[in-house]
PDB file of N, CA and C in Angstrom:
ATOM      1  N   UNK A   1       0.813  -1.188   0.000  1.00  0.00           N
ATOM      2  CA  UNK A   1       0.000   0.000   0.000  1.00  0.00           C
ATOM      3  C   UNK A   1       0.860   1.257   0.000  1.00  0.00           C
ATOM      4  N   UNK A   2       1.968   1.221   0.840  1.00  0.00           N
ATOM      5  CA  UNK A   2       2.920   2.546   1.086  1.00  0.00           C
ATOM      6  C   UNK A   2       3.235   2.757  -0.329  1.00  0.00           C
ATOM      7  N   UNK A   3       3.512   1.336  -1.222  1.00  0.00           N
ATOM      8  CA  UNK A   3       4.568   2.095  -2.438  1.00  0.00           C
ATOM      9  C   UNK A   3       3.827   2.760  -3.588  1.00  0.00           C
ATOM     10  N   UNK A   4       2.553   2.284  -3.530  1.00  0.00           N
ATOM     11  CA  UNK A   4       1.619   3.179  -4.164  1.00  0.00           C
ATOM     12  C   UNK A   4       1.064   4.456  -4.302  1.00  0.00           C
ATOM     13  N   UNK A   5       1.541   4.939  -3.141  1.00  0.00           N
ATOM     14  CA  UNK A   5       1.532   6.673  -2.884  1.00  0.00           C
ATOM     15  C   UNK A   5       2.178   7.491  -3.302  1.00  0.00           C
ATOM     16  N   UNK A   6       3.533   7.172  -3.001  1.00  0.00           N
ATOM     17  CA  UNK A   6       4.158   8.236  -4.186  1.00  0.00           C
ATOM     18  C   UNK A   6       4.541   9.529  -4.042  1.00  0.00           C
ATOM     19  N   UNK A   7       5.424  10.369  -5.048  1.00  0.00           N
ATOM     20  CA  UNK A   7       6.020  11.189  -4.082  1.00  0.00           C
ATOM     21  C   UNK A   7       5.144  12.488  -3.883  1.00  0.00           C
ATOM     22  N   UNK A   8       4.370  12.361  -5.391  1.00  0.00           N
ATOM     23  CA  UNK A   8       2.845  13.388  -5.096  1.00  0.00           C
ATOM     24  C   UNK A   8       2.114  13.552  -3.499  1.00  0.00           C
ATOM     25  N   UNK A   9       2.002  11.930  -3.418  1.00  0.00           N
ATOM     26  CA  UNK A   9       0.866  11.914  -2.306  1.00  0.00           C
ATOM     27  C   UNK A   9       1.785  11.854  -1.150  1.00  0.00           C
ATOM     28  N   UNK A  10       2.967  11.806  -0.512  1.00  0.00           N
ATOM     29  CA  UNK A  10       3.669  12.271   0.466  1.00  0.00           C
ATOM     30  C   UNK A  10       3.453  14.104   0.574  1.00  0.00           C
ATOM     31  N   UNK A  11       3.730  14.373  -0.665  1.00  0.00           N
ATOM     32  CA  UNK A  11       4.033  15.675  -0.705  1.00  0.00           C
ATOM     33  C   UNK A  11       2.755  16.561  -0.092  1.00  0.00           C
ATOM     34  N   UNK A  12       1.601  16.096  -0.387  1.00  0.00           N
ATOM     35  CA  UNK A  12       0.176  16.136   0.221  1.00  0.00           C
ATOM     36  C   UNK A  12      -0.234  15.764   1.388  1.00  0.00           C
ATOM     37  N   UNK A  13       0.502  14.710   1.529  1.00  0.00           N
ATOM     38  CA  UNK A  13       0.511  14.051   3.566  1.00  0.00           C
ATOM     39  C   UNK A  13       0.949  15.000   4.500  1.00  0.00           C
ATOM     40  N   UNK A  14       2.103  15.508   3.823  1.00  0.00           N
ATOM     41  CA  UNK A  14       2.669  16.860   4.062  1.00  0.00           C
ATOM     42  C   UNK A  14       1.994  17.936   4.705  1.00  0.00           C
ATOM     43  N   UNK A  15       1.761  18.443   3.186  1.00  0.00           N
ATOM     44  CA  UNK A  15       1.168  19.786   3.255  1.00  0.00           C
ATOM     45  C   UNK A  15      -0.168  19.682   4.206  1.00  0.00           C
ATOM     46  N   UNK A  16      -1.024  18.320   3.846  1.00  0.00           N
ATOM     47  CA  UNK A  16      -1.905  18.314   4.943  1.00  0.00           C
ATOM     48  C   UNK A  16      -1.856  18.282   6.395  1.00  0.00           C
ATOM     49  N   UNK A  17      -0.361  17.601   6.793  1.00  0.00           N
ATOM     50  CA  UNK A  17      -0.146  17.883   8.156  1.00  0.00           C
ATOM     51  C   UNK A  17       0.338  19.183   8.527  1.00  0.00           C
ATOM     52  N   UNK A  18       1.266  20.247   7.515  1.00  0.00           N
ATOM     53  CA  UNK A  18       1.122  21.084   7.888  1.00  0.00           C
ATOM     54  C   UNK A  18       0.212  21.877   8.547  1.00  0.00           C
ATOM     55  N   UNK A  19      -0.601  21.750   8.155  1.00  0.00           N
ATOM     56  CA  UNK A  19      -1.878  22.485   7.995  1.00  0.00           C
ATOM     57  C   UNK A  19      -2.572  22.582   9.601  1.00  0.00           C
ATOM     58  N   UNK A  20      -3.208  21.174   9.697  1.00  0.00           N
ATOM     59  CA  UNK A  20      -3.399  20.988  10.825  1.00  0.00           C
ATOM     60  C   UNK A  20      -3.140  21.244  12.182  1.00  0.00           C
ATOM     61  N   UNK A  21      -1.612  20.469  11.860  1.00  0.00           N
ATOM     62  CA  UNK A  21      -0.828  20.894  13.174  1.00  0.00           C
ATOM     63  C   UNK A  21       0.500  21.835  13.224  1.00  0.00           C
ATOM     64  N   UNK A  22       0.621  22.524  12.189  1.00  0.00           N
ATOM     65  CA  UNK A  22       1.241  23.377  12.363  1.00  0.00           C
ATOM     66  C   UNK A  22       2.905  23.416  12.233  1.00  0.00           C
ATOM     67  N   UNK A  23       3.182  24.419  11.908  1.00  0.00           N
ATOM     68  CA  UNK A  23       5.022  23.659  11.999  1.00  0.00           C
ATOM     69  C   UNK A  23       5.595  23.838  13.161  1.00  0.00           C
ATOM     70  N   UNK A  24       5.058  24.167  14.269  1.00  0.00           N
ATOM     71  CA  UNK A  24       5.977  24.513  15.528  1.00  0.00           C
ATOM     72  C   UNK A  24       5.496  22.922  16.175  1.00  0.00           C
ATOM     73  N   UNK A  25       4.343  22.100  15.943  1.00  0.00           N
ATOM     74  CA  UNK A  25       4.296  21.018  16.337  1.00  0.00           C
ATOM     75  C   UNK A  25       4.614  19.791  15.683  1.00  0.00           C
ATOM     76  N   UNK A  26       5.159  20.126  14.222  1.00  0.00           N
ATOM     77  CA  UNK A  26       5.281  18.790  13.608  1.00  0.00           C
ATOM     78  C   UNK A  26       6.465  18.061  14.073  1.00  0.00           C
ATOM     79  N   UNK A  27       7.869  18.478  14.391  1.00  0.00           N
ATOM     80  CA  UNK A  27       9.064  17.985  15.030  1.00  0.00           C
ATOM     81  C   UNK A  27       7.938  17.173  16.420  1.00  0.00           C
ATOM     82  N   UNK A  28       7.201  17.669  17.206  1.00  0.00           N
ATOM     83  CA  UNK A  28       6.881  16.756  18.591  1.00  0.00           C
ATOM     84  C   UNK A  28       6.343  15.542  17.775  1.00  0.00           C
ATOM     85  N   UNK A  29       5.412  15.717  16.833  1.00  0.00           N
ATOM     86  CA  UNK A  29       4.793  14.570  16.226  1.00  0.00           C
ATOM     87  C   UNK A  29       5.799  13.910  15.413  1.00  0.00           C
ATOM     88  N   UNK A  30       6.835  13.768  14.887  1.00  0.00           N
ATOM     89  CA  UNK A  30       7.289  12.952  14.361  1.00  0.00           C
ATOM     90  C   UNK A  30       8.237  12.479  14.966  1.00  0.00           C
ATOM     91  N   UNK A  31       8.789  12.725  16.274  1.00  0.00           N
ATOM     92  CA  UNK A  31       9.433  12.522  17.413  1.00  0.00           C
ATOM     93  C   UNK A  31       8.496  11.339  17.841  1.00  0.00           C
ATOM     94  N   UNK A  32       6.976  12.156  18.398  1.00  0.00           N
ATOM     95  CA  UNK A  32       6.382  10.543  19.153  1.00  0.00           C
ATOM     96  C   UNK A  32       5.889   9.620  18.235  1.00  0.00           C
ATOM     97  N   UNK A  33       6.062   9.645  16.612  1.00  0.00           N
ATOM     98  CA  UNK A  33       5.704   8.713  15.849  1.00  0.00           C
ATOM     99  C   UNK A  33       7.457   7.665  16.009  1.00  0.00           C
ATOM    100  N   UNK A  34       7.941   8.127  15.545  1.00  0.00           N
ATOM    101  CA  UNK A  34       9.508   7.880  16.142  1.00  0.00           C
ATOM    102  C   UNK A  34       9.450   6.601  17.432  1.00  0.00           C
ATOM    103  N   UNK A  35       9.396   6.801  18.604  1.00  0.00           N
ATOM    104  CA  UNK A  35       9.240   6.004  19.499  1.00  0.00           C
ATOM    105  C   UNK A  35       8.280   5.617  19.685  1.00  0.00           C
ATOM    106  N   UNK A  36       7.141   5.623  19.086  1.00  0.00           N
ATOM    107  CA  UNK A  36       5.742   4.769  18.963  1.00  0.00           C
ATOM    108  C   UNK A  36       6.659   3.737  18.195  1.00  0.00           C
ATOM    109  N   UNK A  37       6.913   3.641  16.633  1.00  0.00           N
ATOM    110  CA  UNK A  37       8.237   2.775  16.123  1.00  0.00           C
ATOM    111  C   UNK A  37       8.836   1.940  16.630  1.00  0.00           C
ATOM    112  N   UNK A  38       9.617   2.556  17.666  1.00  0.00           N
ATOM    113  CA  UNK A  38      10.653   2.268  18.235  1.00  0.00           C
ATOM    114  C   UNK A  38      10.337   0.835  19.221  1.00  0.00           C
ATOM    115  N   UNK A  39       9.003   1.816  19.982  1.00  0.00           N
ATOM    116  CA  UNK A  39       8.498   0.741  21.036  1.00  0.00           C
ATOM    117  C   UNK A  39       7.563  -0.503  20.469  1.00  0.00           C
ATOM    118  N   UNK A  40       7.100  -0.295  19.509  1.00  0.00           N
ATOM    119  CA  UNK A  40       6.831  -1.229  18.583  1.00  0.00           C
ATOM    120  C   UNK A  40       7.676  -2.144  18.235  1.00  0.00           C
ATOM    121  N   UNK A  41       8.876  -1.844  17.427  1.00  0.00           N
ATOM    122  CA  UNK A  41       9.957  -2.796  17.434  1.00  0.00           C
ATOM    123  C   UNK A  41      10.438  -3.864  18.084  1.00  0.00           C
ATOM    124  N   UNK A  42      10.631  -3.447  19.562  1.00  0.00           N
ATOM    125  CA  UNK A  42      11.078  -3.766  20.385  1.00  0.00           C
ATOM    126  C   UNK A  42      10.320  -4.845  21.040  1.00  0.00           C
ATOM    127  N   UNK A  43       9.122  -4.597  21.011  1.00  0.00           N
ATOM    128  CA  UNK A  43       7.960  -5.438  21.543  1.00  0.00           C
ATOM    129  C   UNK A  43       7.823  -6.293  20.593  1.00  0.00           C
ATOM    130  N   UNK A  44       7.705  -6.701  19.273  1.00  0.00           N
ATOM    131  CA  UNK A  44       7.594  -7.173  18.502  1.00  0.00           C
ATOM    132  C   UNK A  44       9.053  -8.357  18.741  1.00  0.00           C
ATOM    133  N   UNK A  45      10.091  -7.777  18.393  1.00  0.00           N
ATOM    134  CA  UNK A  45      11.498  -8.560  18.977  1.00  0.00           C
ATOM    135  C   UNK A  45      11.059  -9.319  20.252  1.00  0.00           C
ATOM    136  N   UNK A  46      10.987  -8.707  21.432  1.00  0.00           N
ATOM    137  CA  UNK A  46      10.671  -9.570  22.499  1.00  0.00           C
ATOM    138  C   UNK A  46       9.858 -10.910  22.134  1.00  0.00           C
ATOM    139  N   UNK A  47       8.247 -10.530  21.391  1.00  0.00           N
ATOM    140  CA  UNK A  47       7.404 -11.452  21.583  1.00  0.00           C
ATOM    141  C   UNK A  47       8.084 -12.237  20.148  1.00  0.00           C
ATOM    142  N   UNK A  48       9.122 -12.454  19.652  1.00  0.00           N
ATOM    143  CA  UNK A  48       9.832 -13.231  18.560  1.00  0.00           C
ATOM    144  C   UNK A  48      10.151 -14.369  19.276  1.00  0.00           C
ATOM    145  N   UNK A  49      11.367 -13.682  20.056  1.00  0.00           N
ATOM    146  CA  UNK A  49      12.654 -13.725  20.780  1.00  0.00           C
ATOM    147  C   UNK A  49      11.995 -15.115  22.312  1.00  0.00           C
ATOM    148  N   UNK A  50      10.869 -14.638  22.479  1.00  0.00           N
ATOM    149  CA  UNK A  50       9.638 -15.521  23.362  1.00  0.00           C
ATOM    150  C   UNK A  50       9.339 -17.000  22.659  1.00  0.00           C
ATOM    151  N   UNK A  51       8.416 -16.719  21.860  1.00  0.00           N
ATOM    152  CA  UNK A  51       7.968 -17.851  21.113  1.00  0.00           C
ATOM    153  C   UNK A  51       9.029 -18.334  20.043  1.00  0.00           C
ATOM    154  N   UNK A  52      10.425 -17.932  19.905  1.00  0.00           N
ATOM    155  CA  UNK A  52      12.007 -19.025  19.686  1.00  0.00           C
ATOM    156  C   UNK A  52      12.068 -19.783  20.418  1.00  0.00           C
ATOM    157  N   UNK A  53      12.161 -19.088  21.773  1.00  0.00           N
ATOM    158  CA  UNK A  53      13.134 -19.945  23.017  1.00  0.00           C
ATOM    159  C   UNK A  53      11.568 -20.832  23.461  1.00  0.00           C
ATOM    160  N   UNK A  54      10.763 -21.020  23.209  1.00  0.00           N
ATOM    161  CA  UNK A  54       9.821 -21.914  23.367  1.00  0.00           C
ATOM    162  C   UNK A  54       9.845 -22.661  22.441  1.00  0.00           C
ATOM    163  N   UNK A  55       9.831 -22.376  21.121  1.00  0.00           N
ATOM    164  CA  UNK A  55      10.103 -23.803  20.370  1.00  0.00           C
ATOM    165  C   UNK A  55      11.131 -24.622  20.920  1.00  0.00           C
ATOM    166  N   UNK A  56      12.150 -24.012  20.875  1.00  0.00           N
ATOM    167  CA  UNK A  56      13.508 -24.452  21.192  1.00  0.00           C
ATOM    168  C   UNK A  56      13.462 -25.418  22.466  1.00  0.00           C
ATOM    169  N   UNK A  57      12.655 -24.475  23.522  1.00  0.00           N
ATOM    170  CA  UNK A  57      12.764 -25.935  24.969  1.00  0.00           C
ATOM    171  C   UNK A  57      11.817 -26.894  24.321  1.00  0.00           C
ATOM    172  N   UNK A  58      10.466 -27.188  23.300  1.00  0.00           N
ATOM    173  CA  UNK A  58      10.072 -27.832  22.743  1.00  0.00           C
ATOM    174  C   UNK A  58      10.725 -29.163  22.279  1.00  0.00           C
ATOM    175  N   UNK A  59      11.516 -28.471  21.619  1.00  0.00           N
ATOM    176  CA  UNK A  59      12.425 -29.199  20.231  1.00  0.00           C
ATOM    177  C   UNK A  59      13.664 -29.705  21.527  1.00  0.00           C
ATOM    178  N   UNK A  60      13.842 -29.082  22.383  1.00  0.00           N
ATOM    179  CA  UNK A  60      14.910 -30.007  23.191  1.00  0.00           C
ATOM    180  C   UNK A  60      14.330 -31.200  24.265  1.00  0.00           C
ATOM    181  N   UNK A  61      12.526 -31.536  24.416  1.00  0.00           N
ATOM    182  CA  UNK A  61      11.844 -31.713  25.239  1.00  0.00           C
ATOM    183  C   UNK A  61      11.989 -33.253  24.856  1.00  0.00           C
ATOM    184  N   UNK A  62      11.337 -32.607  23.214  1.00  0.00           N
ATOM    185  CA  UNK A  62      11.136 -33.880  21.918  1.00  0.00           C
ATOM    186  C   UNK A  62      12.155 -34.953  22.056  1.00  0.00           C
ATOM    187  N   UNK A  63      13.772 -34.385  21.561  1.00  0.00           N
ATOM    188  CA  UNK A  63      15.015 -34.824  21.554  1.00  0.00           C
ATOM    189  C   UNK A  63      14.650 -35.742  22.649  1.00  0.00           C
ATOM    190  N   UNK A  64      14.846 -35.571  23.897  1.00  0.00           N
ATOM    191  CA  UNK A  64      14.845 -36.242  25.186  1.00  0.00           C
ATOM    192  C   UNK A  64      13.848 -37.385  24.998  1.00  0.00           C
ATOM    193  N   UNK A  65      12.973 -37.520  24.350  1.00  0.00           N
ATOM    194  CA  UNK A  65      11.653 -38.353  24.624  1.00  0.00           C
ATOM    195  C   UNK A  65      12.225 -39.350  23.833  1.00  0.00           C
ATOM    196  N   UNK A  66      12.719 -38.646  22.143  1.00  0.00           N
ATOM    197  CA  UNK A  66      13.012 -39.777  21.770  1.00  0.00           C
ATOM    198  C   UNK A  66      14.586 -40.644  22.090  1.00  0.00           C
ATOM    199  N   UNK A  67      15.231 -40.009  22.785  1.00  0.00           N
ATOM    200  CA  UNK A  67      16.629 -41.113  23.074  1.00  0.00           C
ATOM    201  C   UNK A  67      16.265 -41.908  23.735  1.00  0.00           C
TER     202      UNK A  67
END
């Protein structure tokens, strides 16, 4: 969907956020879009990083059953 927009319709995402919120507030907003991101990421990694190491004691549970 993003690559379909284009540099027209950025340029309009733009100008429309200008608009709205102004340019003395757009740096705060793309700051807390920024670590909205960020903390997204991160959470996303964790709940990866979770359900690995659970396969994994799985897959080492298995091993054991069958020797």
């Amino acid at each position: 969907m993003i690559q379909s927009i284009g540099i027209p319709g950025l340029i309009i995402i733009l100008m429309i956020a200008l608009i709205l919120f102004g340019p003395s507030k757009l740096p705060q907003l793309g700051r807390a879009v920024g670590e909205t991101i960020k903390e997204f990421k991160g959470s996303t990694k964790d709940v990866v990083d979770h359900v690995t190491e659970e396969f994994k004691i799985d897959d080492d549970n298995i091993e054991e059953k069958v020797k």
